[in-house]
PDB file of N, CA and C in Angstrom:
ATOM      1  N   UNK A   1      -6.742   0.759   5.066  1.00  0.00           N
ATOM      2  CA  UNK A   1      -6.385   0.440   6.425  1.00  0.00           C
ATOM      3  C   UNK A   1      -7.597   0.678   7.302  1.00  0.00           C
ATOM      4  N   UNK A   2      -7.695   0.037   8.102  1.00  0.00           N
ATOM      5  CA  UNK A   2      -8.965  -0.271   9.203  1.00  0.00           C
ATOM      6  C   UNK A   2      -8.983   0.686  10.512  1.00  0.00           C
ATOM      7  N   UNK A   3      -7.638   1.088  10.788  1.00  0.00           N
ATOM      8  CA  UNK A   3      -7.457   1.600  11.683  1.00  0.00           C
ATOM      9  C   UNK A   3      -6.151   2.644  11.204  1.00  0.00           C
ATOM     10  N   UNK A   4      -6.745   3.767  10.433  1.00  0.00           N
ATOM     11  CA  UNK A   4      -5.429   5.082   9.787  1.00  0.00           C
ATOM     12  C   UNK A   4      -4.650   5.643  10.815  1.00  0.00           C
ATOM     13  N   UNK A   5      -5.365   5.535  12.518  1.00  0.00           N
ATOM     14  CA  UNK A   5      -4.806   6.014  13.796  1.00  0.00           C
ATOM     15  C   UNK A   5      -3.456   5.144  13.631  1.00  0.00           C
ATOM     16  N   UNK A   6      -2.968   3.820  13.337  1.00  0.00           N
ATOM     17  CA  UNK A   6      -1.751   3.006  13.568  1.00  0.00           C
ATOM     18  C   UNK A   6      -0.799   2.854  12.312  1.00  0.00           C
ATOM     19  N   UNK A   7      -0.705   4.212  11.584  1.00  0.00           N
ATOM     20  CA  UNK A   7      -0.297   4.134  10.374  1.00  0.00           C
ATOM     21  C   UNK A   7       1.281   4.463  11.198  1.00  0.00           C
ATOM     22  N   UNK A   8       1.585   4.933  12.090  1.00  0.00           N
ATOM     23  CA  UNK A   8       2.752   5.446  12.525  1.00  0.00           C
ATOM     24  C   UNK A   8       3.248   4.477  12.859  1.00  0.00           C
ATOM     25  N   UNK A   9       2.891   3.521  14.094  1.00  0.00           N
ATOM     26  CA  UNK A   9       3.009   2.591  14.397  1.00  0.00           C
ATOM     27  C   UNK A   9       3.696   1.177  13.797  1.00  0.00           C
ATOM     28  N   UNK A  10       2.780   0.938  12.683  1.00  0.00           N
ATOM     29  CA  UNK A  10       3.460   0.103  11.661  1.00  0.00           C
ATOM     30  C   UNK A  10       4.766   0.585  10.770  1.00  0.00           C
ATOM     31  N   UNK A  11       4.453   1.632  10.436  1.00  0.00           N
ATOM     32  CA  UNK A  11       5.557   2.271   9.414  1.00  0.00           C
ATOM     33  C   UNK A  11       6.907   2.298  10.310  1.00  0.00           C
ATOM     34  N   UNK A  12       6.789   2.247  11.350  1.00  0.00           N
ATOM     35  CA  UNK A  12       8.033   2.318  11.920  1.00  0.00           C
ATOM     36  C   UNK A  12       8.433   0.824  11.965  1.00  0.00           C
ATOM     37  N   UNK A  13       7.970  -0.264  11.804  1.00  0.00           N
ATOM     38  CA  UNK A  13       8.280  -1.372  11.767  1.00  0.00           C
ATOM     39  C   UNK A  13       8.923  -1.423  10.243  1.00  0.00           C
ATOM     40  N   UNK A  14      10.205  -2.236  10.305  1.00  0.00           N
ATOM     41  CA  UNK A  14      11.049  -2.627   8.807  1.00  0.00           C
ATOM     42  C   UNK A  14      10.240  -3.235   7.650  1.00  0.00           C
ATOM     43  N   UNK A  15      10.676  -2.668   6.699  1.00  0.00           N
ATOM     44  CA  UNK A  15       9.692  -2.756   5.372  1.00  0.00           C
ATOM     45  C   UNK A  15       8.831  -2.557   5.711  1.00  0.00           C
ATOM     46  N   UNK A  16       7.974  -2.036   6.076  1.00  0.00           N
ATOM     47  CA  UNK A  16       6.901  -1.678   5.980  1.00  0.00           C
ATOM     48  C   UNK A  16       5.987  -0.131   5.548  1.00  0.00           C
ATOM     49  N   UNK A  17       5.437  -0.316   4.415  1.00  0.00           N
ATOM     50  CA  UNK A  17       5.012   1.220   3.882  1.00  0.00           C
ATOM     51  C   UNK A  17       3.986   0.865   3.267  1.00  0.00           C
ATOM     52  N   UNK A  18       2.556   1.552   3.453  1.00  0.00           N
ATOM     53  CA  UNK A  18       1.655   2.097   3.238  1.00  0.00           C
ATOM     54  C   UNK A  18       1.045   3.073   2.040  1.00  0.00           C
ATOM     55  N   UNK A  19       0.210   2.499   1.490  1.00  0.00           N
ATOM     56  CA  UNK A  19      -0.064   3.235   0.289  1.00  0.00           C
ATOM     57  C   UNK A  19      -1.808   3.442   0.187  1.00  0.00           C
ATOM     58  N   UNK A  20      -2.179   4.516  -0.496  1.00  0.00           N
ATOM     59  CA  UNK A  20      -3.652   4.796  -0.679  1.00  0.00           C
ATOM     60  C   UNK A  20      -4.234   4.276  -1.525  1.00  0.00           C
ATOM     61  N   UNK A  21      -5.099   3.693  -1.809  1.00  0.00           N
ATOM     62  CA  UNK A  21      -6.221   3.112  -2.488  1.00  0.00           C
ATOM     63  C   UNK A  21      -6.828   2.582  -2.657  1.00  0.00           C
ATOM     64  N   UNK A  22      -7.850   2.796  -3.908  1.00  0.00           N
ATOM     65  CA  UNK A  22      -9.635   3.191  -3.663  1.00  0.00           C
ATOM     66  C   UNK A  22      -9.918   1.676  -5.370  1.00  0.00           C
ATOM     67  N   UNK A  23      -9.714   0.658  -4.744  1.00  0.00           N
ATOM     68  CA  UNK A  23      -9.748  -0.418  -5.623  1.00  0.00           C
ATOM     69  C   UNK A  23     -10.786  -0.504  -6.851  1.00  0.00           C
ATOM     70  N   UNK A  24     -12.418   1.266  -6.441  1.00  0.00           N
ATOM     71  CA  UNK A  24     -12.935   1.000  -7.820  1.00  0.00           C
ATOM     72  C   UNK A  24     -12.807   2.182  -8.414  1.00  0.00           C
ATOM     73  N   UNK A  25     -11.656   2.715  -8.068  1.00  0.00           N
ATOM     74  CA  UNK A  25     -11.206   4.085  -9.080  1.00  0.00           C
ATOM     75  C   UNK A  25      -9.323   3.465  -9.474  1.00  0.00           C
ATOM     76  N   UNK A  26      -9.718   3.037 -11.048  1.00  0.00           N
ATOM     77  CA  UNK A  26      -8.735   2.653 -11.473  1.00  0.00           C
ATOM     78  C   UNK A  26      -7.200   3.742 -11.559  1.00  0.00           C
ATOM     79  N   UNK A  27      -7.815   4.846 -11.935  1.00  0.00           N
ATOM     80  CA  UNK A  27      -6.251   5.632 -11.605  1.00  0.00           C
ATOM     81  C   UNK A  27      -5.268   5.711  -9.832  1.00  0.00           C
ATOM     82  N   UNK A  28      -6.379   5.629  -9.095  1.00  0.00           N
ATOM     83  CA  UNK A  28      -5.657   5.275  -7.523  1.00  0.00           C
ATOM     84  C   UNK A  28      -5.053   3.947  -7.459  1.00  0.00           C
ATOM     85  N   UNK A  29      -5.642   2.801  -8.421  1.00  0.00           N
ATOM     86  CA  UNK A  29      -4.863   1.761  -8.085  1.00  0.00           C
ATOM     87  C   UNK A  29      -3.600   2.147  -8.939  1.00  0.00           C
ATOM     88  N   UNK A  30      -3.588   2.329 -10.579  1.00  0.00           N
ATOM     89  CA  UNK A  30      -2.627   2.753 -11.118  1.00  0.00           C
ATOM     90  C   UNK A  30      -1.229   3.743 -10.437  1.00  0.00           C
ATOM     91  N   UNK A  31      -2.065   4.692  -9.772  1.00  0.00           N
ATOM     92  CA  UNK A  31      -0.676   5.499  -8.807  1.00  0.00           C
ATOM     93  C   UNK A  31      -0.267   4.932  -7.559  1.00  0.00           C
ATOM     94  N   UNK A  32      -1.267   3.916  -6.947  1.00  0.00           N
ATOM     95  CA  UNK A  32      -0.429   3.105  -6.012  1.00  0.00           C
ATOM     96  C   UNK A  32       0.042   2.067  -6.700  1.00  0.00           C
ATOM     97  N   UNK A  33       0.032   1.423  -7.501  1.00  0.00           N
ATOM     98  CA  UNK A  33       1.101   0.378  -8.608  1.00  0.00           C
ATOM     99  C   UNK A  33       2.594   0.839  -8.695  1.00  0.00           C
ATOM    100  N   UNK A  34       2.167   2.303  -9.083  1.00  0.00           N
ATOM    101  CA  UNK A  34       3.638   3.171  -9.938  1.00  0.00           C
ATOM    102  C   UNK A  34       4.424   3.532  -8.385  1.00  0.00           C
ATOM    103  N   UNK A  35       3.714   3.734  -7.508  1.00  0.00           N
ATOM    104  CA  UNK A  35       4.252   3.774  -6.217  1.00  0.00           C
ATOM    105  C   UNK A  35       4.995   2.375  -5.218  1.00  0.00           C
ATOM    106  N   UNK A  36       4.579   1.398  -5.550  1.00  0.00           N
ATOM    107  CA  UNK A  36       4.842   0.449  -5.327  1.00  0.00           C
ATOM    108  C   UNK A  36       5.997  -0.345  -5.867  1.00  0.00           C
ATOM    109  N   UNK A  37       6.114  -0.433  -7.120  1.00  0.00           N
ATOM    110  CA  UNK A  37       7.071  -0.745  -8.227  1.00  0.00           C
ATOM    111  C   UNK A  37       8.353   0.281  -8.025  1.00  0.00           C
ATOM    112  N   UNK A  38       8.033   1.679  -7.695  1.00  0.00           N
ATOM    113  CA  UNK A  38       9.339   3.132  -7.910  1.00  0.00           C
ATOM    114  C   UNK A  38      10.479   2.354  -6.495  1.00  0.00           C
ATOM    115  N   UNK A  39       9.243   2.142  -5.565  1.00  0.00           N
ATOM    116  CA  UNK A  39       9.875   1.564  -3.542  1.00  0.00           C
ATOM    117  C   UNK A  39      10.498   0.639  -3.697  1.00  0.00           C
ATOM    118  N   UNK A  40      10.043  -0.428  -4.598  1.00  0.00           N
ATOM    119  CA  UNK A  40      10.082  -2.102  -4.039  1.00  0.00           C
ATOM    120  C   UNK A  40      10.385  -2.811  -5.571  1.00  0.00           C
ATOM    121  N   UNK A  41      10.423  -2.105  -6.844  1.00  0.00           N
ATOM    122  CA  UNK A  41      10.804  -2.765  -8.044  1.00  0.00           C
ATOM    123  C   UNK A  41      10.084  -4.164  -8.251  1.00  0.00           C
ATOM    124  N   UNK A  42       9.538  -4.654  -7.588  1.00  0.00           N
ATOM    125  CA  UNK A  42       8.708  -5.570  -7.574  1.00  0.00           C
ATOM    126  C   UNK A  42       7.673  -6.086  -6.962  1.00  0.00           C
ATOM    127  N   UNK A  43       6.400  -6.873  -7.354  1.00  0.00           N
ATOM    128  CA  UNK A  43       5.682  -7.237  -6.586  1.00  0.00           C
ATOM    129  C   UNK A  43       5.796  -8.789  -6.188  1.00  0.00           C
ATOM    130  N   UNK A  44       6.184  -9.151  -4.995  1.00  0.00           N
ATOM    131  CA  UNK A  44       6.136 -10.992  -4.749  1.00  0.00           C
ATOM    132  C   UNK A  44       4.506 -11.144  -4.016  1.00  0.00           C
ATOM    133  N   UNK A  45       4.202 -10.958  -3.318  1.00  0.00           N
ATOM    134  CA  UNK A  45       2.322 -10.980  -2.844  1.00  0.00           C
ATOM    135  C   UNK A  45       1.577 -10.194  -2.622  1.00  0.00           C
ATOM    136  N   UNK A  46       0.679 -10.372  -3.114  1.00  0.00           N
ATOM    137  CA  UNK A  46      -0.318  -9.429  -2.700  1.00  0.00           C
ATOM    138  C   UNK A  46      -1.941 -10.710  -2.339  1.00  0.00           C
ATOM    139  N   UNK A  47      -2.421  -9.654  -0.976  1.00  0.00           N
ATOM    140  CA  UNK A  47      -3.417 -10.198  -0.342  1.00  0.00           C
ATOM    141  C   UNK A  47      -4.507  -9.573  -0.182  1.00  0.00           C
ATOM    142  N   UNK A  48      -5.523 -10.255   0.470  1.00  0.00           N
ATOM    143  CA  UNK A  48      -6.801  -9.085  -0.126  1.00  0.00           C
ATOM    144  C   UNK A  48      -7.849  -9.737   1.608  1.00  0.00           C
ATOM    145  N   UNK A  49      -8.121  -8.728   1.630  1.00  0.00           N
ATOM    146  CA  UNK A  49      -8.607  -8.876   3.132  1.00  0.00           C
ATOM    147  C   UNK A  49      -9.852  -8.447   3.416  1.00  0.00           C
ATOM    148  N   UNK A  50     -11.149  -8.932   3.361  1.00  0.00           N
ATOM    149  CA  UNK A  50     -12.323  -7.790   3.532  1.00  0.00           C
ATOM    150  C   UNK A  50     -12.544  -8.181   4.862  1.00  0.00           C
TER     151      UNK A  50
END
């Protein structure tokens, strides 16, 4: 996230949740996966934003 100050902000908006990670340390993506999948049982998109 670009801006961690508006993490409150969003999260209070429906569906919406936030997760940590560090895309070239493979176990952070792995525990945000297992985190993702436990919330939401599935993934329909994912986007990638630089």
């Amino acid at each position: 996230m670009r801006t961690p100050n508006k993490e409150t902000e969003l999260t209070q908006q429906n569906k919406i949740k936030l997760y940590t990670l560090d895309v070239t340390d493979e176990n952070s993506v792995d525990k945000a996966t297992e985190g993702i999948l436990s919330d939401f049982g599935t993934v329909d998109v994912v986007t990638y934003r630089t």
